[in-house]
PDB file of N, CA and C in Angstrom:
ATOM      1  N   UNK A   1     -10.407   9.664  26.984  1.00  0.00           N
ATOM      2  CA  UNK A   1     -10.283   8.959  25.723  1.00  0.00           C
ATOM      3  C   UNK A   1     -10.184   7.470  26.031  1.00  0.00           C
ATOM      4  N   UNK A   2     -10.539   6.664  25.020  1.00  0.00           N
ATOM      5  CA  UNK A   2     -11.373   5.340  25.353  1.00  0.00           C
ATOM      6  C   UNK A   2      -9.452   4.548  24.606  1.00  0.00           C
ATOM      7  N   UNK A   3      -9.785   3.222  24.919  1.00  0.00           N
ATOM      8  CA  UNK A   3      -8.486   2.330  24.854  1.00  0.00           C
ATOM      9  C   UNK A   3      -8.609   2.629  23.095  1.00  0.00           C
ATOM     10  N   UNK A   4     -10.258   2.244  22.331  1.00  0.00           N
ATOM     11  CA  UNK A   4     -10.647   2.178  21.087  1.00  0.00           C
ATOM     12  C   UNK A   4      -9.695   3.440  20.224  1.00  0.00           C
ATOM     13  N   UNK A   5     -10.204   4.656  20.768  1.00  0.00           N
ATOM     14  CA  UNK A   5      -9.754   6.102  20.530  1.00  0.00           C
ATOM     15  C   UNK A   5      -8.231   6.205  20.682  1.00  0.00           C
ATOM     16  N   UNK A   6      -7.205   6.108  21.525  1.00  0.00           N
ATOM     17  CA  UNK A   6      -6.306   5.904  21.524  1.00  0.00           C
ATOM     18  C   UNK A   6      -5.366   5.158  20.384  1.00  0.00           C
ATOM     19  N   UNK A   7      -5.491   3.896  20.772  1.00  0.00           N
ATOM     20  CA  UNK A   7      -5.042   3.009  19.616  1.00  0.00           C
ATOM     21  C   UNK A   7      -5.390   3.347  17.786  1.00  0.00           C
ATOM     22  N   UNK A   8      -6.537   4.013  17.518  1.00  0.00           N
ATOM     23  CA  UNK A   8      -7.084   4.091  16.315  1.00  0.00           C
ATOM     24  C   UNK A   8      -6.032   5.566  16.327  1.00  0.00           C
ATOM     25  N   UNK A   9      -5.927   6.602  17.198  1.00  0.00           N
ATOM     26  CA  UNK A   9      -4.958   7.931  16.968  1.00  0.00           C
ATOM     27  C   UNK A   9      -3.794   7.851  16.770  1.00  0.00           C
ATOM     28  N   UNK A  10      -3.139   6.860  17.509  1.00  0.00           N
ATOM     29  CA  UNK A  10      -1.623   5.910  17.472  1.00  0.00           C
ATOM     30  C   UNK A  10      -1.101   5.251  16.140  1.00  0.00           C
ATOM     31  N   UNK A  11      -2.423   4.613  15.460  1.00  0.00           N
ATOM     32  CA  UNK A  11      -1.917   3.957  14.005  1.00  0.00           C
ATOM     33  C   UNK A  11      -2.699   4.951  12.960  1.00  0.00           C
ATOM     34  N   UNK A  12      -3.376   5.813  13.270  1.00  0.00           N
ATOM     35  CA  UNK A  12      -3.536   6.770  12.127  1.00  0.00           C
ATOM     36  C   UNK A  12      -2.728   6.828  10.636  1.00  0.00           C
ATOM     37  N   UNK A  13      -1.589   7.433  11.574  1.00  0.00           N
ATOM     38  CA  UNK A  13      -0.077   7.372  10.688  1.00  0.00           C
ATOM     39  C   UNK A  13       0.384   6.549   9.729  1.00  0.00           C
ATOM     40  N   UNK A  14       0.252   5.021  10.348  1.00  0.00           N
ATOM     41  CA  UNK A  14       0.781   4.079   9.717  1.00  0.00           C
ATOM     42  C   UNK A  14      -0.255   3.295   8.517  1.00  0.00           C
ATOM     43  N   UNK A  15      -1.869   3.970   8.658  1.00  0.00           N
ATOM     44  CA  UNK A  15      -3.003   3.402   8.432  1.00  0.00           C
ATOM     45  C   UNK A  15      -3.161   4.420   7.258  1.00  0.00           C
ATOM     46  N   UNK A  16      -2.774   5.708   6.601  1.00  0.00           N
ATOM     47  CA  UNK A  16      -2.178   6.326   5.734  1.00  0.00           C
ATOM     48  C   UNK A  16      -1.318   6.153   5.401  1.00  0.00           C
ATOM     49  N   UNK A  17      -0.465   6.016   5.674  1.00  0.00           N
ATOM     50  CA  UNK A  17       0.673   5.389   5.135  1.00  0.00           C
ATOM     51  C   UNK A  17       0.124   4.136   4.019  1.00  0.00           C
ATOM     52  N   UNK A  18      -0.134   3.235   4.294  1.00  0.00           N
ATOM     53  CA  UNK A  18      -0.717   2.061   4.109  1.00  0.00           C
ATOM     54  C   UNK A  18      -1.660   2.398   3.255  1.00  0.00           C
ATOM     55  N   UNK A  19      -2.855   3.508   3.379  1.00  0.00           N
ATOM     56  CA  UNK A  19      -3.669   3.576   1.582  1.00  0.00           C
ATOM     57  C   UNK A  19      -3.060   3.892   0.878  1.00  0.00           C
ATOM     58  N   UNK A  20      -1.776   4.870   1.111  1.00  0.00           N
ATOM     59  CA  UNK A  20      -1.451   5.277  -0.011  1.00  0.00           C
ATOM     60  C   UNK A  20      -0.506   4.553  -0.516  1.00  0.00           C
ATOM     61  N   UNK A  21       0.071   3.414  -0.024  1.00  0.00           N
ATOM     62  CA  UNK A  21       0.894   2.348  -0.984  1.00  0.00           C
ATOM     63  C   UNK A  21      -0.216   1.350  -1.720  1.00  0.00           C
ATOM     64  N   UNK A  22      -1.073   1.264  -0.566  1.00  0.00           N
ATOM     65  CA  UNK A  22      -2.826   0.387  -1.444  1.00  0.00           C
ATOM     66  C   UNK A  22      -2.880   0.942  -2.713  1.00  0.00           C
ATOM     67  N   UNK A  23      -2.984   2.604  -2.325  1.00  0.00           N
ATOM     68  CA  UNK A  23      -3.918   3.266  -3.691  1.00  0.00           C
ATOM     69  C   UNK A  23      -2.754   3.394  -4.472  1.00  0.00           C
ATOM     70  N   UNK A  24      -1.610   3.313  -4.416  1.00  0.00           N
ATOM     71  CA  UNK A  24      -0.305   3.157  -5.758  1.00  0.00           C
ATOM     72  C   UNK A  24      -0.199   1.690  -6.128  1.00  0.00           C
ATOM     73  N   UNK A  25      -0.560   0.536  -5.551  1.00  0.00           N
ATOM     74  CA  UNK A  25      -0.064  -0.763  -5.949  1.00  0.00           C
ATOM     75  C   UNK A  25      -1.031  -1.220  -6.317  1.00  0.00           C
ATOM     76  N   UNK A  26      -2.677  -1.426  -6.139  1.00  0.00           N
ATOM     77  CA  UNK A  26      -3.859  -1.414  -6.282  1.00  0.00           C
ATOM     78  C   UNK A  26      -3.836  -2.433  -7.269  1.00  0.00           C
ATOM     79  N   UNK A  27      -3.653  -2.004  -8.458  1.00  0.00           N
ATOM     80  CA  UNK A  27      -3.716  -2.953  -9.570  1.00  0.00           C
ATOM     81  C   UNK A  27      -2.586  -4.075  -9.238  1.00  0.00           C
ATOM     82  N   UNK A  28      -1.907  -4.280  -9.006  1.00  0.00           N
ATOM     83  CA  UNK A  28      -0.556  -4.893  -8.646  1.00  0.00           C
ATOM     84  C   UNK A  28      -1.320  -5.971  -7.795  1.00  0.00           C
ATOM     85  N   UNK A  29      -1.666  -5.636  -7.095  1.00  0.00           N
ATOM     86  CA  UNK A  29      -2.512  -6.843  -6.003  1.00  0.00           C
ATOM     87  C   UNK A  29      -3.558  -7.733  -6.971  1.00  0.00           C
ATOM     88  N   UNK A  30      -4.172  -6.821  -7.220  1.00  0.00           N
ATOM     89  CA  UNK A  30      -5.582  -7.250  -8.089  1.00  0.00           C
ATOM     90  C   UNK A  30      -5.374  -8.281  -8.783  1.00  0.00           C
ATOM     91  N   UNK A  31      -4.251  -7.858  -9.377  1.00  0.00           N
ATOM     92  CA  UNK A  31      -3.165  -8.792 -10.640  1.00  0.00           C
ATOM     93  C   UNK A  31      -3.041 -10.426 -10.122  1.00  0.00           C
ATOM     94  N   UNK A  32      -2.286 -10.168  -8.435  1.00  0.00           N
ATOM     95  CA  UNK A  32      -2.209 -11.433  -7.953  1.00  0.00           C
ATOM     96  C   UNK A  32      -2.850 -11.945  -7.466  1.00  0.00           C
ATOM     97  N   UNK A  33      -3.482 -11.202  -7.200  1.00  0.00           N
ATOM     98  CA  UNK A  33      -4.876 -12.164  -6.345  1.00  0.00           C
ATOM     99  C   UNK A  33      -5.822 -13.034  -7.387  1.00  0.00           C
ATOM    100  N   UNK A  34      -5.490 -12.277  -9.023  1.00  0.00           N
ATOM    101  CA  UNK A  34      -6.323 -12.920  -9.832  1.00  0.00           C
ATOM    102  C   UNK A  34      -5.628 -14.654 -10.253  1.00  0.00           C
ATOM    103  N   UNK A  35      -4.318 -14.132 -10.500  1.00  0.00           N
ATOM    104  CA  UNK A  35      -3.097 -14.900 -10.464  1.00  0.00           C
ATOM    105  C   UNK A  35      -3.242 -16.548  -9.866  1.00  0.00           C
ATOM    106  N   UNK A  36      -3.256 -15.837  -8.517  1.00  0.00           N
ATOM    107  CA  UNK A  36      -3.521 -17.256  -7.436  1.00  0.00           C
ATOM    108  C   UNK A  36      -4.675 -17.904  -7.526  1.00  0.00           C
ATOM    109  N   UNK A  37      -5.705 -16.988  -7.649  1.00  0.00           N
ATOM    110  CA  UNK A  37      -6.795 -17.999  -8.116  1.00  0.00           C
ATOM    111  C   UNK A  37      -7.110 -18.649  -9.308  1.00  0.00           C
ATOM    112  N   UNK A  38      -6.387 -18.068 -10.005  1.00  0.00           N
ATOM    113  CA  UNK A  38      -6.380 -18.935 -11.683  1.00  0.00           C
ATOM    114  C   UNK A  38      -5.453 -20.682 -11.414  1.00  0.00           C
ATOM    115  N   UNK A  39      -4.481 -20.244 -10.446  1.00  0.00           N
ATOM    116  CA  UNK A  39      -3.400 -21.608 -10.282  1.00  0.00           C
ATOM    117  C   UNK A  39      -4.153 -22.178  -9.436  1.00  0.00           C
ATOM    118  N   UNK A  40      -4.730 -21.828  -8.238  1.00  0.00           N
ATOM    119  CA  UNK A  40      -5.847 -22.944  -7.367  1.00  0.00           C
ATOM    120  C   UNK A  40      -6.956 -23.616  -8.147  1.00  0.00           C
ATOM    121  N   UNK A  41      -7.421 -22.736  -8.455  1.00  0.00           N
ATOM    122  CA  UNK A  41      -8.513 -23.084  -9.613  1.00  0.00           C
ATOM    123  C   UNK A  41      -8.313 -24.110 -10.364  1.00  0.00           C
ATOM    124  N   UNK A  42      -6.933 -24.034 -11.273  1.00  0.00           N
ATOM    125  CA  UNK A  42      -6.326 -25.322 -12.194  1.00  0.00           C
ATOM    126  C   UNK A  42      -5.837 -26.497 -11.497  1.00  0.00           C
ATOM    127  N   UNK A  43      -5.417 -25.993 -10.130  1.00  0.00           N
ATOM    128  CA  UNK A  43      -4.799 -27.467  -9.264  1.00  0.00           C
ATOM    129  C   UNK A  43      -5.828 -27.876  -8.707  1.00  0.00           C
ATOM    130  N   UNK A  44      -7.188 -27.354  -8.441  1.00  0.00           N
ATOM    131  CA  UNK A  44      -8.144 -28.279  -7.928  1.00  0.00           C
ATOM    132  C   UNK A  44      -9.092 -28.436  -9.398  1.00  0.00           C
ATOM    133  N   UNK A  45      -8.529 -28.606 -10.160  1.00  0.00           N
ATOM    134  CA  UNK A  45      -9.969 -28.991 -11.350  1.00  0.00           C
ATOM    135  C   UNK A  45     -11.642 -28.061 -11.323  1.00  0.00           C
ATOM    136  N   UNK A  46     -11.506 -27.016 -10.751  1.00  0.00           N
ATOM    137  CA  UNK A  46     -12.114 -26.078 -10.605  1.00  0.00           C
ATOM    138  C   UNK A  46     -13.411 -27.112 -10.046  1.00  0.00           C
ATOM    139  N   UNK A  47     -12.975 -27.819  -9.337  1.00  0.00           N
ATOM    140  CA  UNK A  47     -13.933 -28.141  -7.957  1.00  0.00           C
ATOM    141  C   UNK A  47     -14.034 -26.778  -6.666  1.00  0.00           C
ATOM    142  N   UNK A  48     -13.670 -26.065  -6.983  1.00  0.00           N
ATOM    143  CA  UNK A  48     -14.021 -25.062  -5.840  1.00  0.00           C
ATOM    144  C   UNK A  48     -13.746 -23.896  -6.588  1.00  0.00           C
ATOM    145  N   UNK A  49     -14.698 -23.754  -7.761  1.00  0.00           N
ATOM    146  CA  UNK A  49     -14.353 -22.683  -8.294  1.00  0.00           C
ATOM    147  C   UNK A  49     -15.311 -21.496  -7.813  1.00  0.00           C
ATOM    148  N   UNK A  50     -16.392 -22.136  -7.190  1.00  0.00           N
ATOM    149  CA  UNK A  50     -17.209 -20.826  -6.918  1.00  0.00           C
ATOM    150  C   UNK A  50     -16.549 -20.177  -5.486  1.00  0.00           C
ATOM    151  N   UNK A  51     -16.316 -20.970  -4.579  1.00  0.00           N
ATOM    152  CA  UNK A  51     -15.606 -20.754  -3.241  1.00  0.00           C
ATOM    153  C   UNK A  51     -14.263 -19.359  -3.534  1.00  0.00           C
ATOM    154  N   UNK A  52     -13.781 -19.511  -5.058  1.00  0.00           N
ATOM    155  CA  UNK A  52     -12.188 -19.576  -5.251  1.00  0.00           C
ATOM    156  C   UNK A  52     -12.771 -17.997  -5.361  1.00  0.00           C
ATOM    157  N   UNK A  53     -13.783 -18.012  -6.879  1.00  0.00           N
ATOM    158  CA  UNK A  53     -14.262 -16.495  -6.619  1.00  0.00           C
ATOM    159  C   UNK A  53     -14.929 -15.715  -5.987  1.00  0.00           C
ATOM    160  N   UNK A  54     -15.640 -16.370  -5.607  1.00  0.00           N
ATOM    161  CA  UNK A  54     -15.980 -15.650  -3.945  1.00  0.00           C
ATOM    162  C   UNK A  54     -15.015 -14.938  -3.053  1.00  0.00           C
ATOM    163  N   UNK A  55     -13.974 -15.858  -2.802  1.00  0.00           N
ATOM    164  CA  UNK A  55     -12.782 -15.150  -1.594  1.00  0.00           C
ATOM    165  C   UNK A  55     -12.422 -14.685  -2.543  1.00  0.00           C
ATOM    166  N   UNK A  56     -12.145 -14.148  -4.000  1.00  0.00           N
ATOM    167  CA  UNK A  56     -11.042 -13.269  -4.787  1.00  0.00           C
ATOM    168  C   UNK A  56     -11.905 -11.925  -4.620  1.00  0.00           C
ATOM    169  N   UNK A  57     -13.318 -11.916  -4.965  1.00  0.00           N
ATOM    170  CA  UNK A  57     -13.885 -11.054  -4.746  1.00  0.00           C
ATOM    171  C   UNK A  57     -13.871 -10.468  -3.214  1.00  0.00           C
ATOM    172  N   UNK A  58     -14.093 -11.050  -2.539  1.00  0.00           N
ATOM    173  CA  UNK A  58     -13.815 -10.212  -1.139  1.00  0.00           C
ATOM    174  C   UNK A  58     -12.929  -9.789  -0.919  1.00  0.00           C
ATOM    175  N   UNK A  59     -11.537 -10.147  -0.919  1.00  0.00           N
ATOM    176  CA  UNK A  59     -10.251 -10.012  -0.876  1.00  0.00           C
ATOM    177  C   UNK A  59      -9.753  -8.827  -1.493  1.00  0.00           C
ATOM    178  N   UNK A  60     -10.367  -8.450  -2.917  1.00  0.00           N
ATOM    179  CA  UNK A  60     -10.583  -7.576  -3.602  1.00  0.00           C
ATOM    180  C   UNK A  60     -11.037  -6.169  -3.308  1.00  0.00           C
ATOM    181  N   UNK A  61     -12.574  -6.303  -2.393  1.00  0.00           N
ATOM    182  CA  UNK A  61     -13.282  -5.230  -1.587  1.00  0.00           C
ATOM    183  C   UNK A  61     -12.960  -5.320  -0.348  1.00  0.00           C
ATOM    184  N   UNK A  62     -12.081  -5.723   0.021  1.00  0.00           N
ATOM    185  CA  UNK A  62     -11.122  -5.504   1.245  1.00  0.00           C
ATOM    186  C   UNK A  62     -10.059  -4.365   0.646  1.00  0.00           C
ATOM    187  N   UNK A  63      -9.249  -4.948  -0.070  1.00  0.00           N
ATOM    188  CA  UNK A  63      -8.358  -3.952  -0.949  1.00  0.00           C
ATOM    189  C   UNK A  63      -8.562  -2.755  -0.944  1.00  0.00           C
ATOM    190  N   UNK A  64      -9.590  -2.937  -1.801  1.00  0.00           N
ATOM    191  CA  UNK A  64     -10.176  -1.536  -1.962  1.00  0.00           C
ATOM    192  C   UNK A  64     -10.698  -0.622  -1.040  1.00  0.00           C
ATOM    193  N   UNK A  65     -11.278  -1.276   0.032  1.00  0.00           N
ATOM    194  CA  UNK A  65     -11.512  -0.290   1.189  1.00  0.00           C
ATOM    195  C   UNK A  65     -10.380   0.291   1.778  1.00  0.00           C
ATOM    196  N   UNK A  66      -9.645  -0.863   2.288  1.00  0.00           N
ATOM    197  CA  UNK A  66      -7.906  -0.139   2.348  1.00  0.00           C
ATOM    198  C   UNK A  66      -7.446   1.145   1.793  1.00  0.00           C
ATOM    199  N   UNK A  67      -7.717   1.025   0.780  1.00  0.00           N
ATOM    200  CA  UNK A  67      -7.205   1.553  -0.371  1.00  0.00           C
ATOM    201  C   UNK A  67      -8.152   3.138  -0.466  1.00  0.00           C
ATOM    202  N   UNK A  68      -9.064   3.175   0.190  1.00  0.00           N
ATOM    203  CA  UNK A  68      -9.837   4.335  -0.360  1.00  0.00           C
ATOM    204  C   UNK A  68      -9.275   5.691   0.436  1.00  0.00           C
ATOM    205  N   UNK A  69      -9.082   6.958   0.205  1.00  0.00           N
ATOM    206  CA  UNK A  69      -8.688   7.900   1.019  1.00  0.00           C
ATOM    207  C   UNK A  69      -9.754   8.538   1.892  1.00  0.00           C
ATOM    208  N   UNK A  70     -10.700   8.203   1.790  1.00  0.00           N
ATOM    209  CA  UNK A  70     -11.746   9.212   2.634  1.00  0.00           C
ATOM    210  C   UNK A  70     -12.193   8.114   3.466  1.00  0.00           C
ATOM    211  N   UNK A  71     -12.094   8.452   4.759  1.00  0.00           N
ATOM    212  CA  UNK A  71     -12.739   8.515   6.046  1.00  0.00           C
ATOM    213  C   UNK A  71     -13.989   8.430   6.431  1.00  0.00           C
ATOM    214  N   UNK A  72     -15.116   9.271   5.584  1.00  0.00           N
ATOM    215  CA  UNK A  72     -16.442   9.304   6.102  1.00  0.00           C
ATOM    216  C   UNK A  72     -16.788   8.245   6.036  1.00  0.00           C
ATOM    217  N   UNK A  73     -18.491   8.113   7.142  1.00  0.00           N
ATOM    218  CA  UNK A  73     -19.363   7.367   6.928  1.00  0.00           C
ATOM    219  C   UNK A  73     -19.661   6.717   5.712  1.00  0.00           C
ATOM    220  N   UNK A  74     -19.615   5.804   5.260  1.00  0.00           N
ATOM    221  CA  UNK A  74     -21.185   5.636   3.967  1.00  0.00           C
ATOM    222  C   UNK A  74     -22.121   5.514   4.250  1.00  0.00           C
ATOM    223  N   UNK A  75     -22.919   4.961   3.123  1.00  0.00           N
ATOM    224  CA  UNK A  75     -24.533   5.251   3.288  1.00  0.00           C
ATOM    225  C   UNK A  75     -25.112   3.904   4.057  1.00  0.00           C
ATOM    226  N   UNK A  76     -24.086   3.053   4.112  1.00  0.00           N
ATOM    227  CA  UNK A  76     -24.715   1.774   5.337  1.00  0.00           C
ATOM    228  C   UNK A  76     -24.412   1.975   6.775  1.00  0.00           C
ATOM    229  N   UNK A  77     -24.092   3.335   7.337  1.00  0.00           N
ATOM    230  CA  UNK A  77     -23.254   3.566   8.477  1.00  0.00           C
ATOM    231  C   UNK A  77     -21.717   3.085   8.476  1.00  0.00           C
ATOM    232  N   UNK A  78     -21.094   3.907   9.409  1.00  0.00           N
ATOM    233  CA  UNK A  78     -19.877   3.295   9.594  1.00  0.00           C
ATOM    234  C   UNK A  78     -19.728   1.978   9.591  1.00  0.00           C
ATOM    235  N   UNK A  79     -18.291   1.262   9.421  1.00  0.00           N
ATOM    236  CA  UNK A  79     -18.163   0.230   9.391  1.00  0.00           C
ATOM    237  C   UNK A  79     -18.741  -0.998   8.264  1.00  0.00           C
ATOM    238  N   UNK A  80     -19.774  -0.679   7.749  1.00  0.00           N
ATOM    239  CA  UNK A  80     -20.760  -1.872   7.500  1.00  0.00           C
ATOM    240  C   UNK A  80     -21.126  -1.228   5.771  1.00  0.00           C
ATOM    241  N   UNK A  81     -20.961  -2.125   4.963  1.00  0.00           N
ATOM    242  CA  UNK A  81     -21.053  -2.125   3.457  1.00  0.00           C
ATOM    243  C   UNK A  81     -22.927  -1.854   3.276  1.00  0.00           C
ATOM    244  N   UNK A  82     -22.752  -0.490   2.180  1.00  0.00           N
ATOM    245  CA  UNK A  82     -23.870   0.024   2.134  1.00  0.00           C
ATOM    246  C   UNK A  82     -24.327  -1.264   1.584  1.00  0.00           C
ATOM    247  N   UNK A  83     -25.851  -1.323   1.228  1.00  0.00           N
ATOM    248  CA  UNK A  83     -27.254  -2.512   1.222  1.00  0.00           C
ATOM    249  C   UNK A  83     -26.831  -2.702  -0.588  1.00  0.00           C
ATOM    250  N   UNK A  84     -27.140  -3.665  -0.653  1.00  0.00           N
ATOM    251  CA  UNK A  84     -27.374  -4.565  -1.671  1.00  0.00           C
ATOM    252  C   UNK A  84     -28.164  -3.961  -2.944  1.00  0.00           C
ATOM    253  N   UNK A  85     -28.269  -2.945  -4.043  1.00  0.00           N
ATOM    254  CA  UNK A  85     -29.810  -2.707  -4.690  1.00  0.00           C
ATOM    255  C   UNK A  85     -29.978  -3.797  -5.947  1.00  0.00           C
TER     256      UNK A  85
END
């Protein structure tokens, strides 16, 4: 078993643990993340407003991957966000 394999079997535990407070607080985040970017947004005069939603949106589908309970592949291979249609 590889250093990769090891370490990924070791935090399993804690990496469930962890969706399932994602997938109970979910909205709760969403909330603030919308939050903070509404107050950056207003303290910079929405000079960086596209930047602002950009990172809310990623930040967001980060979340949510966190957050998802299943394991498998998707349809872009492991790791890597299925294609664009």
């Amino acid at each position: 078993m590889g250093i990769m394999e090891a370490l990924k079997a070791r935090l399993a535990p804690a990496r469930e643990k962890f969706a399932d407070l994602a997938h109970q607080h979910g909205h709760r985040v969403e909330h603030g993340l919308d939050k903070a970017a509404r107050t950056v947004d207003q303290r910079t005069k929405g000079k960086y407003s596209d930047r602002i939603e950009s990172g809310t949106g990623k930040a967001k589908e980060a979340w949510d991957r966190l957050a998802r309970k299943d394991d498998g592949p998707r349809k872009g291979g492991e790791g890597t966000p299925p294609p664009a249609s």
